[in-house]
N, C-alpha and C. Protein backbone atom coordinates (compact mmCIF):
# COMPACT_ATOMS: atom_id res chain seq x y z
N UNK A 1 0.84 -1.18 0.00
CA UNK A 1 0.00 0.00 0.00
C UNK A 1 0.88 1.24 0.00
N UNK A 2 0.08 2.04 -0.65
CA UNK A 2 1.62 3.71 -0.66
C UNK A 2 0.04 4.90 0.33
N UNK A 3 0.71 4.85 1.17
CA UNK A 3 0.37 6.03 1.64
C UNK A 3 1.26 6.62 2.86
N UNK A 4 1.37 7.68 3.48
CA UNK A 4 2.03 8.43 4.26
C UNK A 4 2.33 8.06 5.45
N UNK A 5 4.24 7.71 5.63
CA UNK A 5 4.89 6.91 6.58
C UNK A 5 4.35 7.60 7.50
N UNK A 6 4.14 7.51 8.87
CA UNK A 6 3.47 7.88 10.28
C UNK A 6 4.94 8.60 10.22
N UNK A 7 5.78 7.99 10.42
CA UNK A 7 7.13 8.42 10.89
C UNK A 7 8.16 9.47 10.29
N UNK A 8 8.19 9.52 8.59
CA UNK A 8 8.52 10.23 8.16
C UNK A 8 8.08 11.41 6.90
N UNK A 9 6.39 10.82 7.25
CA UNK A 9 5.53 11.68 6.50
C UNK A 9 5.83 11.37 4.76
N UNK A 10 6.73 10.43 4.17
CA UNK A 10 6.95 10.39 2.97
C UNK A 10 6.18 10.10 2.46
N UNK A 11 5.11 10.27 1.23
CA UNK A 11 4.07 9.61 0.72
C UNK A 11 4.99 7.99 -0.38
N UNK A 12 5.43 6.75 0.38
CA UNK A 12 5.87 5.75 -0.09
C UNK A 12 5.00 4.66 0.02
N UNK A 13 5.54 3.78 -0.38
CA UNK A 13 4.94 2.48 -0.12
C UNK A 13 5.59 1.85 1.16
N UNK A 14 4.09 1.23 1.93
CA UNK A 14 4.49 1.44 3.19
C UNK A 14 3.91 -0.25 3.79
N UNK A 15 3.84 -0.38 4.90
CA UNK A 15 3.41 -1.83 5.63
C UNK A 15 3.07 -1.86 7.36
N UNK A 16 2.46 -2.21 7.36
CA UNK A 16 1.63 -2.29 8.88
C UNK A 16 3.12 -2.44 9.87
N UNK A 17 3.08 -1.84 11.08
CA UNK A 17 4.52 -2.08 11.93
C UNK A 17 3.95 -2.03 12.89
N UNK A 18 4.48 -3.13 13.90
CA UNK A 18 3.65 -2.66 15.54
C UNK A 18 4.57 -1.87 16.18
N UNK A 19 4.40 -0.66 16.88
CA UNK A 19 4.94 0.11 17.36
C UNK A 19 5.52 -0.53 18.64
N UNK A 20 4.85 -1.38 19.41
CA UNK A 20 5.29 -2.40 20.35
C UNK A 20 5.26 -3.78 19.75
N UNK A 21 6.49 -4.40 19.37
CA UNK A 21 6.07 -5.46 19.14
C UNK A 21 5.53 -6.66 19.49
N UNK A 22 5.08 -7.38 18.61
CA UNK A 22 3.70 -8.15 18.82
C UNK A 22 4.40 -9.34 20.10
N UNK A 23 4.91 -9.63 20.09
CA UNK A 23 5.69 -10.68 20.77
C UNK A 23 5.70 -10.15 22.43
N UNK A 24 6.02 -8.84 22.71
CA UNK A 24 5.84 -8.17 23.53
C UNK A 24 4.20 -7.55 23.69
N UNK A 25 3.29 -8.15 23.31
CA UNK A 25 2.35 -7.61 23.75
C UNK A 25 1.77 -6.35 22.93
N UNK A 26 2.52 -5.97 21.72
CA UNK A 26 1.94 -4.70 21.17
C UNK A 26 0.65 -5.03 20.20
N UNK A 27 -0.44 -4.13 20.16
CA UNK A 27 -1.50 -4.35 18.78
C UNK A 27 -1.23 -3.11 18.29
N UNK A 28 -1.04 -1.89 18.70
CA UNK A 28 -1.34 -0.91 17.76
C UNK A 28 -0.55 -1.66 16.42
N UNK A 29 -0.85 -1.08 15.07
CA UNK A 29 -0.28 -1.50 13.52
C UNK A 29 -0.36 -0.13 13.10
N UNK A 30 0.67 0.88 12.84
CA UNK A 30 0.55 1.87 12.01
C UNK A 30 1.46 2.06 10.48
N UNK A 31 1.04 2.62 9.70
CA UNK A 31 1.65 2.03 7.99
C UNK A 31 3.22 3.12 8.36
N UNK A 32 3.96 2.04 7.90
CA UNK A 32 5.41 2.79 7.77
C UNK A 32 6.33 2.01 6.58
N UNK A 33 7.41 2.94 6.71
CA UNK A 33 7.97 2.69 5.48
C UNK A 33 9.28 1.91 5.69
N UNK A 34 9.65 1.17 4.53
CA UNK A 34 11.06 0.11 5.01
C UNK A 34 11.96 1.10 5.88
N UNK A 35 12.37 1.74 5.61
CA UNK A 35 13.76 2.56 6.11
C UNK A 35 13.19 3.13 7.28
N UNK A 36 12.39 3.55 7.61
CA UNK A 36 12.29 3.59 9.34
C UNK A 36 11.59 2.65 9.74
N UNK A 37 11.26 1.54 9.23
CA UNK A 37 10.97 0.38 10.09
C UNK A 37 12.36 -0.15 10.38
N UNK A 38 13.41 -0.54 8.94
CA UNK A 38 14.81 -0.85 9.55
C UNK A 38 15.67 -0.09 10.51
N UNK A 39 15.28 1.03 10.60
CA UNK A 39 16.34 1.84 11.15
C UNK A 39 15.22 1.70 12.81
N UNK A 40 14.24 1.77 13.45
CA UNK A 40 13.79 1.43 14.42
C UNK A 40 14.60 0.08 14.68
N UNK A 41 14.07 -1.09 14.20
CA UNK A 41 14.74 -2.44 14.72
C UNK A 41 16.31 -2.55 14.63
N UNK A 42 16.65 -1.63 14.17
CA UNK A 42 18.29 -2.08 13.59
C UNK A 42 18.36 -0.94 15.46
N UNK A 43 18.28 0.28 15.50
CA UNK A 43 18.82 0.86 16.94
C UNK A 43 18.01 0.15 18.15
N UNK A 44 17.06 -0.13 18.39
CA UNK A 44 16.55 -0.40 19.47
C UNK A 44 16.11 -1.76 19.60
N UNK A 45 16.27 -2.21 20.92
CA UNK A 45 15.87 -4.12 20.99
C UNK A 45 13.75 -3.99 21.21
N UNK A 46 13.51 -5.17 21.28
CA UNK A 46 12.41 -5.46 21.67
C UNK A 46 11.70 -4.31 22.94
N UNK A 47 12.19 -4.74 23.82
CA UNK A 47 12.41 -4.61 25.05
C UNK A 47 12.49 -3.12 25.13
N UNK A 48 13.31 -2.55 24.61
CA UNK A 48 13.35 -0.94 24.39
C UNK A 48 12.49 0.02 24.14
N UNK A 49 11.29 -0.79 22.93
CA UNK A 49 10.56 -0.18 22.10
C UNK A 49 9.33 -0.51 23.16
N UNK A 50 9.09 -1.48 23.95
CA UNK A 50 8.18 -1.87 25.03
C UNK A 50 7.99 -0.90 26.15
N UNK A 51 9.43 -0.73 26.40
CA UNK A 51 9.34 -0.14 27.73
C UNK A 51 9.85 1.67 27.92
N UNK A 52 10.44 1.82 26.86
CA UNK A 52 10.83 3.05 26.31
C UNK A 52 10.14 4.29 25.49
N UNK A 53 10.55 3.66 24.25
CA UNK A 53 9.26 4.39 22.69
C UNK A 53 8.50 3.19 22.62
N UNK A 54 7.61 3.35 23.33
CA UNK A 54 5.82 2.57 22.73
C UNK A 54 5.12 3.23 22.05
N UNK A 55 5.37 4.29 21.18
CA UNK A 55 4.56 5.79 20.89
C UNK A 55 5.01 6.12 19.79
N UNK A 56 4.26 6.37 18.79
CA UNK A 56 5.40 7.19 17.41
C UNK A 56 5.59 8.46 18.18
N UNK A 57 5.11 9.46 18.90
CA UNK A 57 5.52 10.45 19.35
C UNK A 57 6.89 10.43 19.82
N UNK A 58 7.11 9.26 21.00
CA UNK A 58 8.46 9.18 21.66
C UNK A 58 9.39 8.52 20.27
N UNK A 59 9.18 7.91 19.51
CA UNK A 59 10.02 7.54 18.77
C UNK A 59 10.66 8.69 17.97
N UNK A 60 9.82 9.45 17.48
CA UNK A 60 10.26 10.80 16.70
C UNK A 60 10.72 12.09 17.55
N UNK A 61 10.51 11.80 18.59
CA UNK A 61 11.45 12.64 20.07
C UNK A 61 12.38 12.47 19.78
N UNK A 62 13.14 11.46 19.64
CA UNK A 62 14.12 10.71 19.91
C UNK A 62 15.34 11.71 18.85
N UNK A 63 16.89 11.54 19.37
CA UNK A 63 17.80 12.69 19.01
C UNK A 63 17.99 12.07 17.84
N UNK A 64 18.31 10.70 18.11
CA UNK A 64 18.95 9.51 17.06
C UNK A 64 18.03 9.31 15.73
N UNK A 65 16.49 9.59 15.84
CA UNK A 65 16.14 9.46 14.86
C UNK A 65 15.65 10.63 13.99
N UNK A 66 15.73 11.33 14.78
CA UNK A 66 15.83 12.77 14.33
C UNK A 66 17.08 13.78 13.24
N UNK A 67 17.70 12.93 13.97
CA UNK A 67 19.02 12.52 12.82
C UNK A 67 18.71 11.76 11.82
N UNK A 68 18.13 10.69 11.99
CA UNK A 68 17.62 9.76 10.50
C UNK A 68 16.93 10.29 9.82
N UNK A 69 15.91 11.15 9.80
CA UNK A 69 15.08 11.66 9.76
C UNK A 69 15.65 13.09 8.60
N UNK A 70 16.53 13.53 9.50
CA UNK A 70 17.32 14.76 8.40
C UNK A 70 18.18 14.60 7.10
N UNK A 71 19.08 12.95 7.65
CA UNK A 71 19.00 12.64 6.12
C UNK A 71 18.50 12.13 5.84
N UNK A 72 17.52 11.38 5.91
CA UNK A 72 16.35 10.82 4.89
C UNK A 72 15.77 11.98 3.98
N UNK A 73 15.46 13.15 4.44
CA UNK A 73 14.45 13.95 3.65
C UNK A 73 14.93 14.13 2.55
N UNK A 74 16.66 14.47 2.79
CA UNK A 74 17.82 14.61 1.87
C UNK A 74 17.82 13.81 0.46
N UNK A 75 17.00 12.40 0.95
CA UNK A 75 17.20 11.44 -0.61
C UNK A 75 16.58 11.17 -1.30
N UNK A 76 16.53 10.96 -2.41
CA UNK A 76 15.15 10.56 -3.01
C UNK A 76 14.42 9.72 -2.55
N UNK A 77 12.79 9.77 -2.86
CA UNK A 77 11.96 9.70 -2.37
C UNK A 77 11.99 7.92 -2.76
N UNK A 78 12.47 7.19 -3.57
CA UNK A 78 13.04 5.79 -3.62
C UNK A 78 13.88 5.34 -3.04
N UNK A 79 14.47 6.06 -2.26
CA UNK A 79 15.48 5.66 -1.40
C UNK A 79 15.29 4.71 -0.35
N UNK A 80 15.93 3.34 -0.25
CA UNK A 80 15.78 2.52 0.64
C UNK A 80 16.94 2.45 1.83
N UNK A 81 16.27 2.64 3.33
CA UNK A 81 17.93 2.87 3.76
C UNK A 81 18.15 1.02 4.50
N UNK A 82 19.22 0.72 4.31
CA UNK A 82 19.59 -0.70 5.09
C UNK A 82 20.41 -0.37 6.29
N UNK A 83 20.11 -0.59 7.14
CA UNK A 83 21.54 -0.48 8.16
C UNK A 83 21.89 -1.67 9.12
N UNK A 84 22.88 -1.27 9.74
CA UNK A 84 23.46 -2.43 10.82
C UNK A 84 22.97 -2.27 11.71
N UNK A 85 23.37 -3.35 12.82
CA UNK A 85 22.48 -3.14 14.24
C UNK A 85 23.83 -1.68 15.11
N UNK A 86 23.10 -1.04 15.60
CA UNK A 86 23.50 -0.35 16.34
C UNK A 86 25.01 -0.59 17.70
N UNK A 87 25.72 0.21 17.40
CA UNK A 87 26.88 -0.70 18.19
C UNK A 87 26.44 -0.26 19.66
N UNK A 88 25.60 0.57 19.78
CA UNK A 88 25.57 0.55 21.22
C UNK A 88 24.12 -0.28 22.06
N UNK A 89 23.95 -1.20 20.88
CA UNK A 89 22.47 -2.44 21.07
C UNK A 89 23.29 -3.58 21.71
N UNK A 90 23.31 -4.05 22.58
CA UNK A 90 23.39 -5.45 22.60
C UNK A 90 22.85 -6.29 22.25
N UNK A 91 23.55 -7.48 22.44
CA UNK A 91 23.71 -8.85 21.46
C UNK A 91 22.75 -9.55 21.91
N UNK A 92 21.96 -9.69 23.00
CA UNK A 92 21.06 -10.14 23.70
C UNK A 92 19.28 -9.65 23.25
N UNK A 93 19.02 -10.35 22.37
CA UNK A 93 17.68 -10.75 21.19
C UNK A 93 16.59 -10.03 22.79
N UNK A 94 16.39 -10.75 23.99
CA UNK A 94 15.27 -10.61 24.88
C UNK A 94 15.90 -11.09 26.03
N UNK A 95 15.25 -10.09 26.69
CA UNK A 95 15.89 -10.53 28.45
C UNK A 95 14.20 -11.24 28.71
């Protein structure tokens, strides 16, 4: 479906994301787009997004993605971003 990432307002093609994930108990589903769905799971664990940013509000608070956010606007609007896991994430999937 293409309509307007929650997160970065891009009008892309986009896919249901639980803001808490489901495993943890989340239902909200709001439409977002690959590159800030990767870039959410790639910086923050499960556990983080549970007990931390449960909220697109707090997520787009956030300094780190606010930064993603500035260059993203920067690229074309096809732009897919991939990234690594965050070096300051640990290796530990779920406590």
């Amino acid at each position: 479906m293409t309509e307007p990432c929650v997160f970065c307002l891009r009008n892309v093609p986009t896919r249901g994301h639980h803001v808490v994930p489901r495993c943890k108990g989340g239902r909200e589903i709001v439409p977002t787009c690959h590159s800030c769905e990767d870039f959410i799971h790639k910086t923050w664990s499960h556990n983080e997004l549970r007990d931390n940013f449960h909220s697109v509000e707090r997520i787009c608070a956030d300094k780190r993605f606010q930064r993603f956010l500035r260059w993203l606007h920067k690229q074309k609007t096809e732009t897919v971003f991939k990234s690594r896991r965050n070096r300051t994430r640990t290796d530990r999937k779920y406590r």
